[in-house]
N, C-alpha and C. Protein backbone atom coordinates (compact mmCIF):
# COMPACT_ATOMS: atom_id res chain seq x y z
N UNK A 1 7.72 -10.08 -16.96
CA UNK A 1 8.26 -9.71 -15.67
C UNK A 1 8.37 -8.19 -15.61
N UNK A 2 8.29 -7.65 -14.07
CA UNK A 2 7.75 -5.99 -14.22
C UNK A 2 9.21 -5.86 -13.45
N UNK A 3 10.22 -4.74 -13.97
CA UNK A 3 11.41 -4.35 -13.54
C UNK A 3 11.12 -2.56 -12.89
N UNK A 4 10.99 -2.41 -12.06
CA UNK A 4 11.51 -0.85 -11.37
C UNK A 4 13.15 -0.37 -11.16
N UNK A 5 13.26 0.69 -12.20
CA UNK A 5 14.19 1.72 -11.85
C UNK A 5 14.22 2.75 -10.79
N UNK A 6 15.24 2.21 -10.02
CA UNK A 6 15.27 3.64 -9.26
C UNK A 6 15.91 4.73 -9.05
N UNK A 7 14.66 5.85 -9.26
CA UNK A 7 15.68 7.10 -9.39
C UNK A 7 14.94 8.23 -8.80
N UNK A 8 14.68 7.87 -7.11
CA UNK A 8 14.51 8.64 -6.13
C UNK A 8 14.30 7.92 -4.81
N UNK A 9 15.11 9.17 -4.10
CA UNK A 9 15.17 8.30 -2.71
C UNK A 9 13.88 9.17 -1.74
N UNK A 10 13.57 8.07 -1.05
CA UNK A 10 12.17 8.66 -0.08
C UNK A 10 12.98 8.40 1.39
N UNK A 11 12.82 9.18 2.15
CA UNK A 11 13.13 9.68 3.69
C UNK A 11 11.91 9.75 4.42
N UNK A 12 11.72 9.00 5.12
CA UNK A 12 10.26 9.28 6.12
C UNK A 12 11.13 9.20 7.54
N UNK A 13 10.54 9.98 8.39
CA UNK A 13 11.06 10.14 10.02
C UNK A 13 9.36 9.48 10.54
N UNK A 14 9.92 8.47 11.43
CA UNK A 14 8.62 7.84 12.53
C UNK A 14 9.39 7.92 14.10
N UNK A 15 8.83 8.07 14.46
CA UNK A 15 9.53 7.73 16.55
C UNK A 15 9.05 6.75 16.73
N UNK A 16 8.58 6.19 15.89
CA UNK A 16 8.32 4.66 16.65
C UNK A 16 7.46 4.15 15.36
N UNK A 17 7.78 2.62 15.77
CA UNK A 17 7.02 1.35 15.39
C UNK A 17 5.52 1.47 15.37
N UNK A 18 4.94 2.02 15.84
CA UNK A 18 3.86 2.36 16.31
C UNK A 18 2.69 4.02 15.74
N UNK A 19 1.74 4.58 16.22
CA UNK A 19 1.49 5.73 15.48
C UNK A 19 1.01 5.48 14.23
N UNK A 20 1.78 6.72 13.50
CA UNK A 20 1.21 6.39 12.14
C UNK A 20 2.55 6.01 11.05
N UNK A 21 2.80 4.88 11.23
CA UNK A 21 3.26 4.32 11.44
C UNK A 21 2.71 3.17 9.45
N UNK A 22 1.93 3.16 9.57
CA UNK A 22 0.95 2.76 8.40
C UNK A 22 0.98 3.45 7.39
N UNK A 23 0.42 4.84 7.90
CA UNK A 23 0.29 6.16 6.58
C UNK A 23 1.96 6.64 6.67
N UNK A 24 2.72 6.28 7.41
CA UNK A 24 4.33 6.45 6.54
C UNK A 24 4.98 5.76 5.20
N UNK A 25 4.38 4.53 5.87
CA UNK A 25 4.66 2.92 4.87
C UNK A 25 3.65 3.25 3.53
N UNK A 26 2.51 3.17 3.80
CA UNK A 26 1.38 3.89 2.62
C UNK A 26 2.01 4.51 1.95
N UNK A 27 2.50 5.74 2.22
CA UNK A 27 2.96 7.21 1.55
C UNK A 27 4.30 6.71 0.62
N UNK A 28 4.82 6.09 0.99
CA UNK A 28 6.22 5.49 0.26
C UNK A 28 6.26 4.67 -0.65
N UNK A 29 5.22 3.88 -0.49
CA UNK A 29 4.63 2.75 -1.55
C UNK A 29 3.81 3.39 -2.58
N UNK A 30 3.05 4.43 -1.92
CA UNK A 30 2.20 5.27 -2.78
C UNK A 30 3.04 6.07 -3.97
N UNK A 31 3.93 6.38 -3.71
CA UNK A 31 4.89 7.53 -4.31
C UNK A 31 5.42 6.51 -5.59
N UNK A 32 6.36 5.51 -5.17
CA UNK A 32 7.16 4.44 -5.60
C UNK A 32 6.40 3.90 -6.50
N UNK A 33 5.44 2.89 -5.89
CA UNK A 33 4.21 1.48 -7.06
C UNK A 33 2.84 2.24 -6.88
N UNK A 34 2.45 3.23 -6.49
CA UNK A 34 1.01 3.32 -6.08
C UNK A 34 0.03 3.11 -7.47
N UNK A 35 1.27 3.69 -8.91
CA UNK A 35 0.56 3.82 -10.19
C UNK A 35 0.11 2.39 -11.09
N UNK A 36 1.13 1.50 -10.05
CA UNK A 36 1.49 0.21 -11.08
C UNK A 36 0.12 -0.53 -10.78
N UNK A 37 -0.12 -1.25 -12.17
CA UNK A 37 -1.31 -2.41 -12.21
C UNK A 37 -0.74 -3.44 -11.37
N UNK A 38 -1.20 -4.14 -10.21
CA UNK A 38 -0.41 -5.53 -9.41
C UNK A 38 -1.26 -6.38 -9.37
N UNK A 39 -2.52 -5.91 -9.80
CA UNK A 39 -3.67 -7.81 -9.61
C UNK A 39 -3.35 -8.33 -10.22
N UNK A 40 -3.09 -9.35 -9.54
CA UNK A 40 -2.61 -10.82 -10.33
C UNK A 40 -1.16 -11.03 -10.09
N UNK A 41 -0.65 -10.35 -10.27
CA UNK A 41 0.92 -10.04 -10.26
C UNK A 41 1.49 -10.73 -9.19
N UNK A 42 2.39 -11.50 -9.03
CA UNK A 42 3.38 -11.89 -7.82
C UNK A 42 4.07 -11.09 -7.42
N UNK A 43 4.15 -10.84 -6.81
CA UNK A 43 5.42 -9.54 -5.74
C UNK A 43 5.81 -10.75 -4.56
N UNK A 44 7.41 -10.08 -4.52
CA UNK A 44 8.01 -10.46 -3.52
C UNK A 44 8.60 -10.08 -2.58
N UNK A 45 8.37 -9.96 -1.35
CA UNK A 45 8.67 -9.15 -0.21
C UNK A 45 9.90 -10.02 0.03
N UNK A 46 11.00 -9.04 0.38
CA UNK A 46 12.48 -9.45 1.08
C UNK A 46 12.29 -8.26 2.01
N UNK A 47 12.53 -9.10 3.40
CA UNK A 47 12.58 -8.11 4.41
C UNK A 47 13.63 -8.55 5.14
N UNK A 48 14.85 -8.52 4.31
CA UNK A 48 16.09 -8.12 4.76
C UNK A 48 16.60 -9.11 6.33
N UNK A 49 16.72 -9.98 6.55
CA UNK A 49 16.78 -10.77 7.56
C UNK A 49 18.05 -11.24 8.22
N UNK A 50 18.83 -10.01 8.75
CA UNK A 50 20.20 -10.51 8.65
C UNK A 50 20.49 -11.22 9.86
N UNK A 51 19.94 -11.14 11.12
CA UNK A 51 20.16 -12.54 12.37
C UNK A 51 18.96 -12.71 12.91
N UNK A 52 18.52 -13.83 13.48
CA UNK A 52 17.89 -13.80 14.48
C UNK A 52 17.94 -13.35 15.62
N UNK A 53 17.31 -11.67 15.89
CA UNK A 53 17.13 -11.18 16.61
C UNK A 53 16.05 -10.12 16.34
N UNK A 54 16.03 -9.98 17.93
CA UNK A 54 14.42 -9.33 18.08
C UNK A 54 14.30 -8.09 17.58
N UNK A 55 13.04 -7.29 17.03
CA UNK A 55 12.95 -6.02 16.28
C UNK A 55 13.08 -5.07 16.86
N UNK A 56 13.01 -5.09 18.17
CA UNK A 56 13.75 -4.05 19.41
C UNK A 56 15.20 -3.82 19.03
N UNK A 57 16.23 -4.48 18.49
CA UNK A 57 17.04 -4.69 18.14
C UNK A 57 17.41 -3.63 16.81
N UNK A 58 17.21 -3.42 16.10
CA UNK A 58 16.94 -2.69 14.98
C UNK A 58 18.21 -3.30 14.01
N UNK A 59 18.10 -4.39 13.74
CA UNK A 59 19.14 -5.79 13.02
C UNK A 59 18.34 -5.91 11.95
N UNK A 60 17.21 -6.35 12.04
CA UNK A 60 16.12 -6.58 10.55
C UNK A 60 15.26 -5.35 10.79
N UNK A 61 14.34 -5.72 9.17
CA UNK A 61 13.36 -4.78 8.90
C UNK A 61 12.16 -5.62 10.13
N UNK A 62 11.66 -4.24 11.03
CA UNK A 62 10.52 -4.18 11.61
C UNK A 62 9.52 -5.22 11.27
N UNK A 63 8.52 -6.14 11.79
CA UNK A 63 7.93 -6.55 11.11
C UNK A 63 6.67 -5.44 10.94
N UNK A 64 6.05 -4.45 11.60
CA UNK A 64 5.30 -3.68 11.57
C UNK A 64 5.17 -3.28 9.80
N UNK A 65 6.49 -2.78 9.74
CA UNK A 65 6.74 -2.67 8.32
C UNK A 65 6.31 -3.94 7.18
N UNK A 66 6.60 -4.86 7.38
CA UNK A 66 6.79 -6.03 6.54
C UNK A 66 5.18 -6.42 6.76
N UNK A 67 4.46 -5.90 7.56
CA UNK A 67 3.02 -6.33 7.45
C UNK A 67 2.38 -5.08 6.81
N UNK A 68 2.59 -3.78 6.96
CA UNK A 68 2.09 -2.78 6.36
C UNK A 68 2.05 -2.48 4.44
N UNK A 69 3.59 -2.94 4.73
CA UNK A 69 4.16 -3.44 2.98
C UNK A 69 2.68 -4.74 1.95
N UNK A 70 2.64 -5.85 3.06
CA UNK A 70 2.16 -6.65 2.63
C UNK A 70 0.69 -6.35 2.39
N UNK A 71 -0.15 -5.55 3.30
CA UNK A 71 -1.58 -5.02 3.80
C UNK A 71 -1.41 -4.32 2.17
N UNK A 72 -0.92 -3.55 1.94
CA UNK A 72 -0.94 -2.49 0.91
C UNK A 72 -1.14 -3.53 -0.38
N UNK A 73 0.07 -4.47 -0.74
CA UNK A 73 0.01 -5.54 -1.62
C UNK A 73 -1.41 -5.98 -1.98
N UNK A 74 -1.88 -6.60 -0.88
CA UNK A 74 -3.45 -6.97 -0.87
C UNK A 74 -3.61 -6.14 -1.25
N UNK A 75 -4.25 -5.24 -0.68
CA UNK A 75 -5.49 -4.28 -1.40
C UNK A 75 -5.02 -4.11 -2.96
N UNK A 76 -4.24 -3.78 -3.28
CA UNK A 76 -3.64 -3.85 -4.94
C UNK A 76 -3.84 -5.23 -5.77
N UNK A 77 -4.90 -6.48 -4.79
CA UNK A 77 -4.49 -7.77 -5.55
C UNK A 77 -3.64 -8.55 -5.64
N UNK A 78 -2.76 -8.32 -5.29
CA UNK A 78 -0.98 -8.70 -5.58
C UNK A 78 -0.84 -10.07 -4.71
N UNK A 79 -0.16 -10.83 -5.52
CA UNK A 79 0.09 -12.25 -4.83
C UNK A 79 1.05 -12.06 -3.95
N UNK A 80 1.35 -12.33 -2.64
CA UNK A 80 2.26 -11.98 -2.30
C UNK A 80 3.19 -13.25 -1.45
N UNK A 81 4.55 -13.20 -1.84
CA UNK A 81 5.14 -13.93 -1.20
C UNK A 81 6.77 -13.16 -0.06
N UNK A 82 6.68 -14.17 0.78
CA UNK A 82 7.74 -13.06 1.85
C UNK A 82 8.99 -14.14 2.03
N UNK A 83 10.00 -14.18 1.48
CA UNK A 83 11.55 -14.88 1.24
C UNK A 83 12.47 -13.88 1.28
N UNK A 84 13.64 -14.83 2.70
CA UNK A 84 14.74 -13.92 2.64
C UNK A 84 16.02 -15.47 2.47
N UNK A 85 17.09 -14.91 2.49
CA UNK A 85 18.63 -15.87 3.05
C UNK A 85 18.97 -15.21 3.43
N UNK A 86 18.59 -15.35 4.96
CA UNK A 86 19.64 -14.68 6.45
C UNK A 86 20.77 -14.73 6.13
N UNK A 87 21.71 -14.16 6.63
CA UNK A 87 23.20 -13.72 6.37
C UNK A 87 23.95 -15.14 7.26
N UNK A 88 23.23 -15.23 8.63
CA UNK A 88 24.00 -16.05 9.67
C UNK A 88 22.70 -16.15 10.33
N UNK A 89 22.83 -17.42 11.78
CA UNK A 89 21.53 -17.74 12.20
C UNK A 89 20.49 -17.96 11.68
N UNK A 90 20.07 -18.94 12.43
CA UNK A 90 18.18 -19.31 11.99
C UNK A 90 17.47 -18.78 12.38
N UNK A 91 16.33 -19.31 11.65
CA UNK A 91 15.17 -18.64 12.27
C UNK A 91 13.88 -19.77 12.54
């Protein structure tokens, strides 16, 4: 099993969901795992799911994000699976 320490924080500014929006998400992942071997590897995306409500909302992680996260995964090989436990509400 592969454990990450963390011991730096990354700050990216976007105006939107939208743009570049990709090469923000890229750049952060790049910095963070870009070095790590992941083919083959299971990774697990938690994208934070605290109600059912819409991403206009800014309650959960974006899915823009949670697909950009995952896009990146792929290309690295990486098995990927996406599990949360909402706080309250379904989904």
């Amino acid at each position: 099993m592969l454990y990450l320490t963390m011991s730096e924080v990354i700050v990216k500014n976007a105006e939107d969901y939208h743009g570049n929006l990709k090469i923000i998400v890229y750049d952060v992942l790049d910095r963070t795992i870009g070095n790590m071997y992941l083919d083959g590897l299971s990774v697990l995306v938690k994208p934070n799911l605290l109600s059912a409500a819409s991403p206009e909302k800014a309650v959960t992680t974006h899915p823009r994000i949670i697909r950009f996260v995952c896009e990146y995964l792929a290309e690295k090989n990486a098995g990927i699976t996406i599990s949360d436990s909402p706080a309250v509400g379904s989904f």
